[in-house]
C-alpha atoms as a PDB file:
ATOM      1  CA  UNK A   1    -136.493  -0.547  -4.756  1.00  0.00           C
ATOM      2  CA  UNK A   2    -138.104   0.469  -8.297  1.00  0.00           C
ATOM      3  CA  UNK A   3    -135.840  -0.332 -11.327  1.00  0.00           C
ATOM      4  CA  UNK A   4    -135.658   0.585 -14.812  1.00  0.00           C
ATOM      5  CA  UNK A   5    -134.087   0.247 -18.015  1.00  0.00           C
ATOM      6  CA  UNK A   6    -130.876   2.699 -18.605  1.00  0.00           C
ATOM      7  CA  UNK A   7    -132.220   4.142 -22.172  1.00  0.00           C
ATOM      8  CA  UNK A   8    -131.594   1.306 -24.680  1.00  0.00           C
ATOM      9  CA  UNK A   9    -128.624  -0.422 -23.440  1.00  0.00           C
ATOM     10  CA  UNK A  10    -130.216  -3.392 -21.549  1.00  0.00           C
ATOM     11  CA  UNK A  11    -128.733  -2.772 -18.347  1.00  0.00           C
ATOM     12  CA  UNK A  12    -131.017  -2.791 -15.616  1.00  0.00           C
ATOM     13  CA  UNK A  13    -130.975   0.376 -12.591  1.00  0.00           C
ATOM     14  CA  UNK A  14    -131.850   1.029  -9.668  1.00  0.00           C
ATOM     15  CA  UNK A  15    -134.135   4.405  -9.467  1.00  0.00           C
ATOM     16  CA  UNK A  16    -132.024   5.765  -6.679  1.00  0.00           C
ATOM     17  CA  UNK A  17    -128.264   6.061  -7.320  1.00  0.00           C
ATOM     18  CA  UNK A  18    -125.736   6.475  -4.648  1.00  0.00           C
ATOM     19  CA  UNK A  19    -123.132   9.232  -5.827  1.00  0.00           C
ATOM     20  CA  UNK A  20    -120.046  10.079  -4.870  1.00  0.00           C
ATOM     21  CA  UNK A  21    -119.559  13.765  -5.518  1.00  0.00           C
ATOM     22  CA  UNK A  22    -117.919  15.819  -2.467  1.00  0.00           C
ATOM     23  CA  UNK A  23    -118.369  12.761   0.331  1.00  0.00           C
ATOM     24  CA  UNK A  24    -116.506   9.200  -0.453  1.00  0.00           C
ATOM     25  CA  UNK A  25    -112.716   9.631  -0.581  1.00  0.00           C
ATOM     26  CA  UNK A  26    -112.620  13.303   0.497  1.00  0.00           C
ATOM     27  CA  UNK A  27    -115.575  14.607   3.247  1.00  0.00           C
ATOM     28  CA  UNK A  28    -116.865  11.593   4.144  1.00  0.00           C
ATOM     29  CA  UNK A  29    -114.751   9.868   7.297  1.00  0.00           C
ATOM     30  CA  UNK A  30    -114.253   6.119   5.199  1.00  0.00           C
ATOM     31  CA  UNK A  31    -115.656   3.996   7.735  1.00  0.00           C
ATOM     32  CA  UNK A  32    -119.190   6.055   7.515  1.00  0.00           C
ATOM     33  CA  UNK A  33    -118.792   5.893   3.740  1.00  0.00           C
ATOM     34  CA  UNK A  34    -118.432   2.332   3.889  1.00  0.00           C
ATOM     35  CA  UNK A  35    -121.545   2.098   6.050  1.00  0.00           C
ATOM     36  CA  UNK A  36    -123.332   3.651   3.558  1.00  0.00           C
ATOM     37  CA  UNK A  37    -122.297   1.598   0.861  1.00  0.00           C
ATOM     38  CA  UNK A  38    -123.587  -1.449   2.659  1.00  0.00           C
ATOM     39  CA  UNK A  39    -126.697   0.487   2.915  1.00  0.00           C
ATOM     40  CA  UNK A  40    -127.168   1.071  -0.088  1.00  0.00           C
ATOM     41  CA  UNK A  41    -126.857  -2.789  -1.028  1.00  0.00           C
ATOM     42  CA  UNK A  42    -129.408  -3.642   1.804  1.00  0.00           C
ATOM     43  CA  UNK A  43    -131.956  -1.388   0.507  1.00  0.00           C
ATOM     44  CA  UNK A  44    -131.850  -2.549  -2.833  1.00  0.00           C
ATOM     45  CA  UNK A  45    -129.798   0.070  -4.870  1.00  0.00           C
ATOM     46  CA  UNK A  46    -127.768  -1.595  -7.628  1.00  0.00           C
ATOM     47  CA  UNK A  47    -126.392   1.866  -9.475  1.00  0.00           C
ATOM     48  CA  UNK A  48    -123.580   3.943  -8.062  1.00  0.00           C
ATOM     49  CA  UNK A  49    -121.698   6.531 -10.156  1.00  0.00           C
ATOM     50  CA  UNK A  50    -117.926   8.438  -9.296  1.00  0.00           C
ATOM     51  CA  UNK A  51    -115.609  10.367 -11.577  1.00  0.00           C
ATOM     52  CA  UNK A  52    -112.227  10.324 -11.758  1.00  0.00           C
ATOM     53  CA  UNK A  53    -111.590  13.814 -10.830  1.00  0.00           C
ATOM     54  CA  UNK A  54    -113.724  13.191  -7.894  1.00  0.00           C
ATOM     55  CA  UNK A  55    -110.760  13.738  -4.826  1.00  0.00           C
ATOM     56  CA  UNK A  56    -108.580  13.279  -7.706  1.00  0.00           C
ATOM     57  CA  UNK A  57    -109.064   9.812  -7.923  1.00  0.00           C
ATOM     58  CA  UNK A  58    -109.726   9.277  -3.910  1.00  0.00           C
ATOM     59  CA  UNK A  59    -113.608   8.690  -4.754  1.00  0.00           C
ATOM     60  CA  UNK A  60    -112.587   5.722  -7.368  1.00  0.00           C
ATOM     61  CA  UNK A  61    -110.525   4.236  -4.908  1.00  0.00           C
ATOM     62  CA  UNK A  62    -112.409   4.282  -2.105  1.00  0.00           C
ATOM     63  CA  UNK A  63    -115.012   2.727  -3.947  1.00  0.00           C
ATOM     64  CA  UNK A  64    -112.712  -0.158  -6.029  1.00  0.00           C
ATOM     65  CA  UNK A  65    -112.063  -0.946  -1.742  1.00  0.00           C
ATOM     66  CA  UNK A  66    -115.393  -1.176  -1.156  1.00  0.00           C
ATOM     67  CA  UNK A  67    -116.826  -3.359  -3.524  1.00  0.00           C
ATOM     68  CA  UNK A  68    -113.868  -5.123  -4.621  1.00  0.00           C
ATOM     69  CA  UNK A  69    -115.478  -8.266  -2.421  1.00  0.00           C
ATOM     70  CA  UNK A  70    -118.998  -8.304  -3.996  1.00  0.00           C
ATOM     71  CA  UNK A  71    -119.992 -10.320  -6.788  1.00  0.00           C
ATOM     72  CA  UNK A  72    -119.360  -8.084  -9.899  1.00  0.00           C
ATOM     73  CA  UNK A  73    -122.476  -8.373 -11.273  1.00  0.00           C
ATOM     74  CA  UNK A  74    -124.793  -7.472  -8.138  1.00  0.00           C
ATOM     75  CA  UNK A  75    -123.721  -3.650  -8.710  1.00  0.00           C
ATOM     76  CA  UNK A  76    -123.903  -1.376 -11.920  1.00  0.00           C
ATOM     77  CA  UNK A  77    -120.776   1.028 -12.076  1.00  0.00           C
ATOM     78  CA  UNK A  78    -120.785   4.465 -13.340  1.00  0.00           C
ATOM     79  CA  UNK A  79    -117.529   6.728 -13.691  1.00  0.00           C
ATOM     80  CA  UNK A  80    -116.670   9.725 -15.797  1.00  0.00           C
ATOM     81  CA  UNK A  81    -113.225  11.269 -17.401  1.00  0.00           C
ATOM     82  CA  UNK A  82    -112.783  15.168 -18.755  1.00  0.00           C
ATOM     83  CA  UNK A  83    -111.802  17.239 -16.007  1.00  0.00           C
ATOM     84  CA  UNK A  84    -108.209  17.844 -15.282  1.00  0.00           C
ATOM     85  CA  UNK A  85    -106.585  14.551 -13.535  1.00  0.00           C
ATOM     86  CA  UNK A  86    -102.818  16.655 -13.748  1.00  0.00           C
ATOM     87  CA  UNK A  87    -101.897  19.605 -15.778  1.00  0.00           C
ATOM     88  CA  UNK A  88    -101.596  17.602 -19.035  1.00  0.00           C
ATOM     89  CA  UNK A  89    -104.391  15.319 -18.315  1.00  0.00           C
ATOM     90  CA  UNK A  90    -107.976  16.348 -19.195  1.00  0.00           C
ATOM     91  CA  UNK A  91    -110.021  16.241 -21.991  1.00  0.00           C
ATOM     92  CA  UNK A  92    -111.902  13.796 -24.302  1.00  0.00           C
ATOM     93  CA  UNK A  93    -108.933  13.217 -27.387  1.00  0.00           C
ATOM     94  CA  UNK A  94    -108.455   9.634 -27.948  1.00  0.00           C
ATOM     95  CA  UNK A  95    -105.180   9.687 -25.777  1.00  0.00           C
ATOM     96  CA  UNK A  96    -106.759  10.422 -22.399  1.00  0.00           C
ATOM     97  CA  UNK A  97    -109.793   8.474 -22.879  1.00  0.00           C
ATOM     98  CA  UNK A  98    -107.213   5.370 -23.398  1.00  0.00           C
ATOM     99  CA  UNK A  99    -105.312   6.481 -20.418  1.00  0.00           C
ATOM    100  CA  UNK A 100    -108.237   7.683 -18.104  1.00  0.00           C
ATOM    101  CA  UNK A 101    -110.280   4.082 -18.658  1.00  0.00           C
ATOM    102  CA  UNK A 102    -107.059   2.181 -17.860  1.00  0.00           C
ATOM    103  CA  UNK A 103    -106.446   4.386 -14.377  1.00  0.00           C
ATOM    104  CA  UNK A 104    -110.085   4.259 -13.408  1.00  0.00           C
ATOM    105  CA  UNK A 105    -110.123   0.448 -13.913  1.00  0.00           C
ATOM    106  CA  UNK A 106    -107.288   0.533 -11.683  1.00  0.00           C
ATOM    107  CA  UNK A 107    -108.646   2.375  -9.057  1.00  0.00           C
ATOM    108  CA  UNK A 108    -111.746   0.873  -8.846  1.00  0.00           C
ATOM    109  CA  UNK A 109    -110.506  -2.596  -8.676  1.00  0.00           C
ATOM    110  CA  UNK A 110    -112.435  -4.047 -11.901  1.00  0.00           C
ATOM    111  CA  UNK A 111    -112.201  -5.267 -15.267  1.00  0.00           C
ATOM    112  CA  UNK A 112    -114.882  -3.138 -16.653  1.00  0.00           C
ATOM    113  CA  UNK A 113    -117.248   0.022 -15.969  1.00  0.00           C
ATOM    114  CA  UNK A 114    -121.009  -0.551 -16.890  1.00  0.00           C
ATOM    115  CA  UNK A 115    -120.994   3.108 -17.900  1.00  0.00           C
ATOM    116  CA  UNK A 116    -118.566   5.314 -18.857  1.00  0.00           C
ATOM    117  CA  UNK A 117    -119.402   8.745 -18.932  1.00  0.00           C
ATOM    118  CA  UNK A 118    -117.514  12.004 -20.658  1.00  0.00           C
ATOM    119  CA  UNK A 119    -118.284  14.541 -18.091  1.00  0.00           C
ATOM    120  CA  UNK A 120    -118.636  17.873 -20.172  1.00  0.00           C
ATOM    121  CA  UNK A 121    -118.608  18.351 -23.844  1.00  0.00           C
ATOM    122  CA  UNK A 122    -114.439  18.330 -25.374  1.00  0.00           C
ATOM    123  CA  UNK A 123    -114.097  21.726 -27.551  1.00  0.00           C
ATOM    124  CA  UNK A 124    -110.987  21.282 -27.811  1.00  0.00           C
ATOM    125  CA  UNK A 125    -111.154  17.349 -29.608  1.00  0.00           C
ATOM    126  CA  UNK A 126    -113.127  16.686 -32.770  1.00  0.00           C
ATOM    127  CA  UNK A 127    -116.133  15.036 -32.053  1.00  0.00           C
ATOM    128  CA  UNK A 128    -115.593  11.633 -34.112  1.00  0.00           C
ATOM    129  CA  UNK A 129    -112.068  11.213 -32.484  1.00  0.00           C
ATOM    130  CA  UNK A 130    -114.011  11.238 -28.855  1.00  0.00           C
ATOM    131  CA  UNK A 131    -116.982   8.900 -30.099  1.00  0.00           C
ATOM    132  CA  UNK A 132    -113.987   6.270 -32.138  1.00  0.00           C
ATOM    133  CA  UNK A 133    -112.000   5.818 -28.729  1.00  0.00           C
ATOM    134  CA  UNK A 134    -115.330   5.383 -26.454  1.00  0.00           C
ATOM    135  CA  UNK A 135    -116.173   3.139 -29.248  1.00  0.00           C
ATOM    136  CA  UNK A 136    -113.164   1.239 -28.783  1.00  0.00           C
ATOM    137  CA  UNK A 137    -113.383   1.377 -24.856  1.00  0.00           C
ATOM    138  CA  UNK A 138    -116.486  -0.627 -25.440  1.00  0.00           C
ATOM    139  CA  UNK A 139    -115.156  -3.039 -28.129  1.00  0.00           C
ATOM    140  CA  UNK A 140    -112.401  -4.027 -25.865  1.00  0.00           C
ATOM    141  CA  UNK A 141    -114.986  -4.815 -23.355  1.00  0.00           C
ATOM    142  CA  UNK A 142    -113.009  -2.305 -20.707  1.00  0.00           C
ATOM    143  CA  UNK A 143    -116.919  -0.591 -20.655  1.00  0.00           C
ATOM    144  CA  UNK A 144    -120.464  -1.737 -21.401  1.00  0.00           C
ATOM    145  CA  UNK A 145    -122.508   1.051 -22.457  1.00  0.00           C
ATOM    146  CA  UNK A 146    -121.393   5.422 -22.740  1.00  0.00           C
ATOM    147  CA  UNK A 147    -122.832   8.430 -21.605  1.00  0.00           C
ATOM    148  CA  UNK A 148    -122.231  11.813 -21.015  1.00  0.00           C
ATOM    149  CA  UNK A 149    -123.516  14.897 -18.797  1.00  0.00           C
ATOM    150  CA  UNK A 150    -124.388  18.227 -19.408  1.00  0.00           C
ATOM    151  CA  UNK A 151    -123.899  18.388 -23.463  1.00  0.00           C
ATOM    152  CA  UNK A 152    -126.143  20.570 -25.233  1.00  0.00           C
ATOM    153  CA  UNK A 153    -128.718  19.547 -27.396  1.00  0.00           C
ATOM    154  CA  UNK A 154    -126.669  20.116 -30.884  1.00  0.00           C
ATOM    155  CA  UNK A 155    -123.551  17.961 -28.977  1.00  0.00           C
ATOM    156  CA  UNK A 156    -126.091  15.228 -28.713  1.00  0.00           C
ATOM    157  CA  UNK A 157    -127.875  14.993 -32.106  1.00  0.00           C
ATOM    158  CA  UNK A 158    -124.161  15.279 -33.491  1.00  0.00           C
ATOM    159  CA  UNK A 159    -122.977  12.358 -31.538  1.00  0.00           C
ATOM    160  CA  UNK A 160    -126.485   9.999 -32.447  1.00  0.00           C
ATOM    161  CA  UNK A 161    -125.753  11.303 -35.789  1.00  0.00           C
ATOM    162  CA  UNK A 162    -122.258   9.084 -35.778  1.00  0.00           C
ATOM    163  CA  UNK A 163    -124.130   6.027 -34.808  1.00  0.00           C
ATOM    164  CA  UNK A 164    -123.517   3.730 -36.306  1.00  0.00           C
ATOM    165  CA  UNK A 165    -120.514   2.982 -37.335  1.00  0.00           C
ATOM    166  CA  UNK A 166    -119.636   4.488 -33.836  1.00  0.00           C
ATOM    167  CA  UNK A 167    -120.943   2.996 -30.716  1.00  0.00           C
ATOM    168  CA  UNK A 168    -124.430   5.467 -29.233  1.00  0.00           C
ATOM    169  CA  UNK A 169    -124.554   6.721 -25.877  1.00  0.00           C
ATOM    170  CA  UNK A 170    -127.061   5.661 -23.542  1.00  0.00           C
ATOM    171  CA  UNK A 171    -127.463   7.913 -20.782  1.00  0.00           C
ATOM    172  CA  UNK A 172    -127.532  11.772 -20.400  1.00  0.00           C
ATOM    173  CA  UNK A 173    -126.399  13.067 -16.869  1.00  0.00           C
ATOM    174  CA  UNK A 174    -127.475  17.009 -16.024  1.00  0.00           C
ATOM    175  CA  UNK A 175    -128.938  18.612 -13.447  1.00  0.00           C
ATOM    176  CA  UNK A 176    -132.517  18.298 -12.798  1.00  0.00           C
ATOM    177  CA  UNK A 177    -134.980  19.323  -9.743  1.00  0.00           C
ATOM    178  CA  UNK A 178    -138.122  20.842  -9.079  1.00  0.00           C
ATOM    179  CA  UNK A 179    -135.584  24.206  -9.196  1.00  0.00           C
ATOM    180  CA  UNK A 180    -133.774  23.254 -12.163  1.00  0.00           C
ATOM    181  CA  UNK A 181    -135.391  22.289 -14.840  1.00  0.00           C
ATOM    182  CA  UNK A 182    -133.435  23.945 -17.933  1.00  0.00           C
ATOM    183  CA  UNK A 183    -133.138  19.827 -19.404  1.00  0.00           C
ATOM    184  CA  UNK A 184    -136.731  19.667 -19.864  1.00  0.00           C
ATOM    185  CA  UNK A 185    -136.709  22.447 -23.090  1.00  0.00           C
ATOM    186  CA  UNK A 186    -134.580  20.052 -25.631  1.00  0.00           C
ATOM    187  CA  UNK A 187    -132.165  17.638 -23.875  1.00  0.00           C
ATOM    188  CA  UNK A 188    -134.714  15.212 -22.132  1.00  0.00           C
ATOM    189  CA  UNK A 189    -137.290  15.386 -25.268  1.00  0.00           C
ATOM    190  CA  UNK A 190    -133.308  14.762 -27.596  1.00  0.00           C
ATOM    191  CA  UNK A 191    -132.680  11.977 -25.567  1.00  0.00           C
ATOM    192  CA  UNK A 192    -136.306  10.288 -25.025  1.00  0.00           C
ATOM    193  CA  UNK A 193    -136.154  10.141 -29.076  1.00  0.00           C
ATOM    194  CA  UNK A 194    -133.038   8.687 -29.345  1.00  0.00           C
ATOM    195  CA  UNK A 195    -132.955   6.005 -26.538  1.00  0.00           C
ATOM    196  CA  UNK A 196    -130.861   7.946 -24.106  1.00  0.00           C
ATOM    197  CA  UNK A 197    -131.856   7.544 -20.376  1.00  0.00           C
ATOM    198  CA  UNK A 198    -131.736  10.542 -17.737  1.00  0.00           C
ATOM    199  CA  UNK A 199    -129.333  10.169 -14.737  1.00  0.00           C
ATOM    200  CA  UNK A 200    -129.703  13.112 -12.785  1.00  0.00           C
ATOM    201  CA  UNK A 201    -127.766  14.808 -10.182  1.00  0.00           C
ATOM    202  CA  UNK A 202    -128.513  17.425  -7.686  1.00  0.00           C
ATOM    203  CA  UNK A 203    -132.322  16.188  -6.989  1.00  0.00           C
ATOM    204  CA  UNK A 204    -132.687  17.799  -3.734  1.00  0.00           C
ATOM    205  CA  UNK A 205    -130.838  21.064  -5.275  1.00  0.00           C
ATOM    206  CA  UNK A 206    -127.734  20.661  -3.714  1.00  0.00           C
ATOM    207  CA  UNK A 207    -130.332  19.618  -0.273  1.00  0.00           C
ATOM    208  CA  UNK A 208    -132.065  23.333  -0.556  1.00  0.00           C
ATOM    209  CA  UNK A 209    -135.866  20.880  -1.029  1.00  0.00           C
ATOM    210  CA  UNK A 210    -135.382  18.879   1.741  1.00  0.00           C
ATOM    211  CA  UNK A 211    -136.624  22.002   3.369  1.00  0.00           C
ATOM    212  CA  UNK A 212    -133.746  22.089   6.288  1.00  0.00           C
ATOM    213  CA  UNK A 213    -132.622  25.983   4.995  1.00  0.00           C
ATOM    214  CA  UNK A 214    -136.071  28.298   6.110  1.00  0.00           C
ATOM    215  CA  UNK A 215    -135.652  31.832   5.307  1.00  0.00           C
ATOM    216  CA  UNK A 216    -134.298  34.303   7.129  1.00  0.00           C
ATOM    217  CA  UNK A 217    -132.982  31.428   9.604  1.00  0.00           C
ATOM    218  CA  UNK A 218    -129.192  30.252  10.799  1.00  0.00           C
ATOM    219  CA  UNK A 219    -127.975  28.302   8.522  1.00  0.00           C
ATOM    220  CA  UNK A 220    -127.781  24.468  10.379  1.00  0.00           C
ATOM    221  CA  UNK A 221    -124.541  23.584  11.344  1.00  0.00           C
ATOM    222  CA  UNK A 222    -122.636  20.757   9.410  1.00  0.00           C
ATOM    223  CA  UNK A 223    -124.956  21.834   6.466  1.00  0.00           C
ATOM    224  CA  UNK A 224    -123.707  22.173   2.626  1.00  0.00           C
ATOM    225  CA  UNK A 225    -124.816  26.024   2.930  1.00  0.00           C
ATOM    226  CA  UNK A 226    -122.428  26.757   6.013  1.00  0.00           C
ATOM    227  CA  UNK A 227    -119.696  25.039   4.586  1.00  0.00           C
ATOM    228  CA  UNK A 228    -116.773  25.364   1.377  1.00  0.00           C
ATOM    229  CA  UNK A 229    -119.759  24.476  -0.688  1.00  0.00           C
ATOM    230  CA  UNK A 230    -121.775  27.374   0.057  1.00  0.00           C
ATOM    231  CA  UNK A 231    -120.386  28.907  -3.686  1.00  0.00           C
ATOM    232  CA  UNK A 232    -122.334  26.881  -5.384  1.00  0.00           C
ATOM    233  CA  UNK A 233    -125.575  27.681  -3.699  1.00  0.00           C
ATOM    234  CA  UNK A 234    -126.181  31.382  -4.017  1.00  0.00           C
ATOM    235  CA  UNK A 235    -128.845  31.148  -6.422  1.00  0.00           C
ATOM    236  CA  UNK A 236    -130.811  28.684  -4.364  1.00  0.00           C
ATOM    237  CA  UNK A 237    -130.302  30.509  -1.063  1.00  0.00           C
ATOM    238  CA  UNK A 238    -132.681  33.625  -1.803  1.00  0.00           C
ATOM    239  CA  UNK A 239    -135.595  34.297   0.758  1.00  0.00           C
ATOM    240  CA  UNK A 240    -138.019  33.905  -2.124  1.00  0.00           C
ATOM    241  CA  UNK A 241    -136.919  30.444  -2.800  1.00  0.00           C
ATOM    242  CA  UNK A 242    -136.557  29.432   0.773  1.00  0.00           C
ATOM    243  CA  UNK A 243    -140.160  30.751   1.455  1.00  0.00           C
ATOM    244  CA  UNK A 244    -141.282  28.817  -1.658  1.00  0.00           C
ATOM    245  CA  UNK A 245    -139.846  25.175  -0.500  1.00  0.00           C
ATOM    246  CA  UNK A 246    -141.427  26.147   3.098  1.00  0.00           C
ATOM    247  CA  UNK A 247    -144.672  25.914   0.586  1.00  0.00           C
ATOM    248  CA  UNK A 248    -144.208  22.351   0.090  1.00  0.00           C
ATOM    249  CA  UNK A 249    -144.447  21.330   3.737  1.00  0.00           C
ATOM    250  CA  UNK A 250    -148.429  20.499   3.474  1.00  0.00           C
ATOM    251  CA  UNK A 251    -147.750  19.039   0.416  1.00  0.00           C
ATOM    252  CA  UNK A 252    -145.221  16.368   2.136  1.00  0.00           C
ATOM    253  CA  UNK A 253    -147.857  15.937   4.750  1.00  0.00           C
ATOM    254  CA  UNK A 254    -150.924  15.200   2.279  1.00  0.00           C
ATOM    255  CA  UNK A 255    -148.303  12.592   0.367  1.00  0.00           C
ATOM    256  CA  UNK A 256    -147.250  11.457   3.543  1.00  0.00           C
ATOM    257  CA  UNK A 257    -143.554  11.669   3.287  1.00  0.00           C
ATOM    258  CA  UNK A 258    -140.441  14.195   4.048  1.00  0.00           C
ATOM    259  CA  UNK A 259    -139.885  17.496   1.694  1.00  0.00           C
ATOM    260  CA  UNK A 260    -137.025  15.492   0.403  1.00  0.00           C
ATOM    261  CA  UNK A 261    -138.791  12.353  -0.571  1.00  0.00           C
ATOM    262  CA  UNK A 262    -141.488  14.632  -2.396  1.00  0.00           C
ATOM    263  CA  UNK A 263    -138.917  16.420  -4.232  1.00  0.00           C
ATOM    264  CA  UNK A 264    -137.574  13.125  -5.415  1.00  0.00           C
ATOM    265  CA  UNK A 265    -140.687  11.393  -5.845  1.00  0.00           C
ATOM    266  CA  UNK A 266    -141.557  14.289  -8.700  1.00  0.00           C
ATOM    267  CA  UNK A 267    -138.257  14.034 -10.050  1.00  0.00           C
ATOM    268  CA  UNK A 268    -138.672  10.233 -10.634  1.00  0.00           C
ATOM    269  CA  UNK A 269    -142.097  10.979 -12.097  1.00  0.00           C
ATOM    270  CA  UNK A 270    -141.291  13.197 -14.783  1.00  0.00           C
ATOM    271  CA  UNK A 271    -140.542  11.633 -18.891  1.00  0.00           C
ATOM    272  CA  UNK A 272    -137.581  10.314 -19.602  1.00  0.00           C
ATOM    273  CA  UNK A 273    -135.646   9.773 -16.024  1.00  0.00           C
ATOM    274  CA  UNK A 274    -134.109   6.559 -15.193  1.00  0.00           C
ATOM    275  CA  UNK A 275    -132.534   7.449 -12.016  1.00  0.00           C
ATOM    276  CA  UNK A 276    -131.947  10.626  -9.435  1.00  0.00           C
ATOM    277  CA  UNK A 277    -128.368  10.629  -8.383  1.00  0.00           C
ATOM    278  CA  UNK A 278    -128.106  10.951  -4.056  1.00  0.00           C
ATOM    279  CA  UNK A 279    -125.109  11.668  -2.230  1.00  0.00           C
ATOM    280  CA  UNK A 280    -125.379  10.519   1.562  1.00  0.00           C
ATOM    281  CA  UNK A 281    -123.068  11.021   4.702  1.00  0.00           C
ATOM    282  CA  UNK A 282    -124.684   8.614   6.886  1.00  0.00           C
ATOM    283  CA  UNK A 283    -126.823   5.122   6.334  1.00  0.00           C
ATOM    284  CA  UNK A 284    -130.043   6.779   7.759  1.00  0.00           C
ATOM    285  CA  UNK A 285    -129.981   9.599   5.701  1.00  0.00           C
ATOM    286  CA  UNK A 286    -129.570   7.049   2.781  1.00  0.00           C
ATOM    287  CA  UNK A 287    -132.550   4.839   3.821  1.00  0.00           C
ATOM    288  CA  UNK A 288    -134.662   7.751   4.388  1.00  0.00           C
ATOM    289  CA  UNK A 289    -134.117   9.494   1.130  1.00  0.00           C
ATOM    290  CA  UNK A 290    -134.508   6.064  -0.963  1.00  0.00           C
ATOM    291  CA  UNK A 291    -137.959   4.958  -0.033  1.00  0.00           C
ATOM    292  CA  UNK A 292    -139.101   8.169  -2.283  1.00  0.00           C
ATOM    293  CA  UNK A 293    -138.485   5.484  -4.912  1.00  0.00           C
ATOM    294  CA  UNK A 294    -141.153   3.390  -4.032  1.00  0.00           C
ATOM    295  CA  UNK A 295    -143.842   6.378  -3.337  1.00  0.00           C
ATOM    296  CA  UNK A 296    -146.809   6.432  -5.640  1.00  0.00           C
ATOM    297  CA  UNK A 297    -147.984   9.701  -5.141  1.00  0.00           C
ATOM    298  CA  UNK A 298    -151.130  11.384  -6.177  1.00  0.00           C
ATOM    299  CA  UNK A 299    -149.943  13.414  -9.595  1.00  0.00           C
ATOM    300  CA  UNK A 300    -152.221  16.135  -8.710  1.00  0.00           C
ATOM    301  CA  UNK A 301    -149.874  16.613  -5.342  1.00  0.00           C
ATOM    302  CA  UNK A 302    -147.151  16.418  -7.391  1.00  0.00           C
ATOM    303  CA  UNK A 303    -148.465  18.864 -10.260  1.00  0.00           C
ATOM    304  CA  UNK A 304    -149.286  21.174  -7.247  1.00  0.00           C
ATOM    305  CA  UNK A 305    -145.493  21.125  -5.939  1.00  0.00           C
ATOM    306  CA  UNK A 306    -144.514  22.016  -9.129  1.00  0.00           C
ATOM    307  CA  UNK A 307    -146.506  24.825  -9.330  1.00  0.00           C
ATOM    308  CA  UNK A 308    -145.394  26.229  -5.730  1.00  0.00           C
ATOM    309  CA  UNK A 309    -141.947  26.312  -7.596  1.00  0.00           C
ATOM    310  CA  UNK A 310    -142.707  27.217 -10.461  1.00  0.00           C
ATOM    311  CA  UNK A 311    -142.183  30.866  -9.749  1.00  0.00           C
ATOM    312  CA  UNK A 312    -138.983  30.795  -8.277  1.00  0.00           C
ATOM    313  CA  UNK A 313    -137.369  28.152  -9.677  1.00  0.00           C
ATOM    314  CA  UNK A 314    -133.961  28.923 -11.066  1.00  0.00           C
ATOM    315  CA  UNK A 315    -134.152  27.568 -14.449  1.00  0.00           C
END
C-alpha cells in the first residue's frame, strides 16, 4: 500500500481509504462490515473516514466497535459534523461543533479524531465562529488536524485567510472521478497552494467505471443502480456514458488491471490527491479495488482514458 502526506499536517495516509457512506451501520450486515475492516488492516490501509450523520450515528458506532481493540495509533480516523443529527442539531456554530466532537468521540470509542471534517460550508454561522471552535477542538487535543468537503473556492481562501491566529485546514474532501472533475477548475489548484490535501469520494462514480452497468443492459441485481440509491445516479446512467466507460475496457486490458482499478489508478495520478475514498460490502471487493494503489501505469494509457471520457463526463 502507497502512502502519502495529508497536505501539511504531518500525518501520514494510506492512498486508499475505506469509507463508510451507505454500508457500515446501515446496509452492510455487521459481521461482513467487520470482515472488511480487518481487510482493510491486512492490506495495508491505515485511513478510514465516517460522519456523524452517517445512519445517524450507526456508522460511528459500528466503527468505535470495531477498532476499539487496535492500537490507536495503527489507524488514522476521519469523521465529519454539519448535517442534521436531530431537528435542532446541525450546523457549524460553535455550539454544535462542541457538542458533535464530544458525541462522535463517544461513539467511536476514542479520545481523539485525526481529522475532523465540516461536511458542507455553514451559511447560516459566521465563518470565524466555525474556524475559533475547530480551533479549539484541536487545542484541546479532542482532534489532530481539520478539513472540510465540498466548500467553494472563495469558502476556502476565506478560511486560509484566518490562519493564523486560527488553526488551517488540511484536507479538502469533494467529489472527483474520471466523470467528475468540476474540483480540478479552482479547488484542487486553492488547495495545492495552500497545503490542503485532496480526499476524494465517489472514485468509481458511485461504481458507474467499474464498468458493471453496459448500456442498454438489466441493471445487475444487488447493484447501487437497482436499488434506493438509484436517485443519485441519473446523470451517470445515460447510454452515452455507459457506452463511453465500455471504451475503457482495452484500456484495462493494455494496463493490465479491472475498469475499476484504472479508474482509480488515474484518480490517484492526478495533482494534488492524497487519497480516493472506497466504500466496500465484502473483503474481496476491498482487496481487489486497493491494489489500484500500487499500479504504475503508463500515463499515456491513462491520458487516453481520460480522453474516452472526456466527452461525456458530467462535470
Amino acid at each position: 500500500m502507497q502512502y502519502r502526506q495529508l497536505g501539511d499536517s504531518g500525518i501520514e495516509v494510506s492512498a486508499i481509504c475505506l469509507g463508510s457512506w451507505l454500508t457500515y451501520g446501515v446496509g452492510v450486515d455487521d459481521s461482513a462490515g467487520r470482515a472488511c475492516v480487518d481487510a482493510a488492516f491486512d492490506i495495508g490501509i491505515n485511513f478510514i473516514d465516517t460522519a456523524n450523520v452517517y445512519g445517524r450515528g450507526a456508522a460511528e458506532s459500528f466503527l468505535g466497535d470495531v477498532l476499539k481493540d487496535r492500537p490507536r495509533d495503527s489507524y488514522v480516523l476521519a469523521t465529519k459534523l454539519f448535517f442534521p443529527m436531530s431537528d435542532s442539531d446541525k450546523g457549524l456554530s460553535r455550539s454544535q461543533v462542541a457538542k458533535q466532537i464530544d458525541a462522535s468521540l463517544a461513539r467511536l470509542k476514542t479520545d481523539y479524531i485525526d481529522l475532523y471534517q465540516c461536511h458542507r460550508y455553514d451559511p447560516d454561522t459566521p465563518l470565524e465562529e466555525t474556524m475559533a471552535a475547530l480551533s479549539e477542538v484541536v487545542r484541546s487535543g479532542k482532534a489532530r488536524a481539520i478539513g472540510f468537503s465540498e466548500w467553494a473556492p472563495e469558502q476556502i481562501e476565506a478560511a486560509v485567510a484566518l490562519a493564523p491566529p486560527h488553526v488551517k485546514f488540511v484536507s479538502s474532501q469533494p467529489q472527483y472521478s474520471l466523470l467528475w472533475r468540476r474540483p480540478e477548475a479552482k479547488v484542487i489548484p486553492v488547495s495545492i497552494a495552500n497545503g490542503i490535501g485532496q480526499i476524494v469520494w465517489s472514485p468509481l462514480a458511485m461504481g458507474v467505471l467499474s464498468g458493471k452497468y453496459a448500456p442498454g443492459a438489466e441493471l445487475p441485481a444487488g447493484s447501487r443502480a437497482s436499488g434506493e440509491d438509484a436517485q443519485y445516479m441519473g446523470r451517470y446512467m445515460t447510454d452515452p456514458v455507459l457506452e463511453a466507460v465500455q471504451r475503457l475496457k482495452p484500456i484495462a486490458d493494455k494496463a493490465g488491471c479491472t475498469m475499476a482499478q484504472l479508474a482509480i489508478a488515474w484518480v490517484l495520478a492526478q495533482p494534488g490527491i492524497t487519497s480516493a475514498i472506497v466504500g466496500a460490502s465484502r473483503p474481496e471487493q476491498l482487496r481487489e479495488t486497493a491494489k489500484a494503489a500500487d499500479l504504475a501505469i503508463d500515463p499515456a494509457l491513462l491520458a487516453e482514458a481520460a480522453a474516452i471520457i472526456e466527452g461525456v463526463r458530467v462535470s
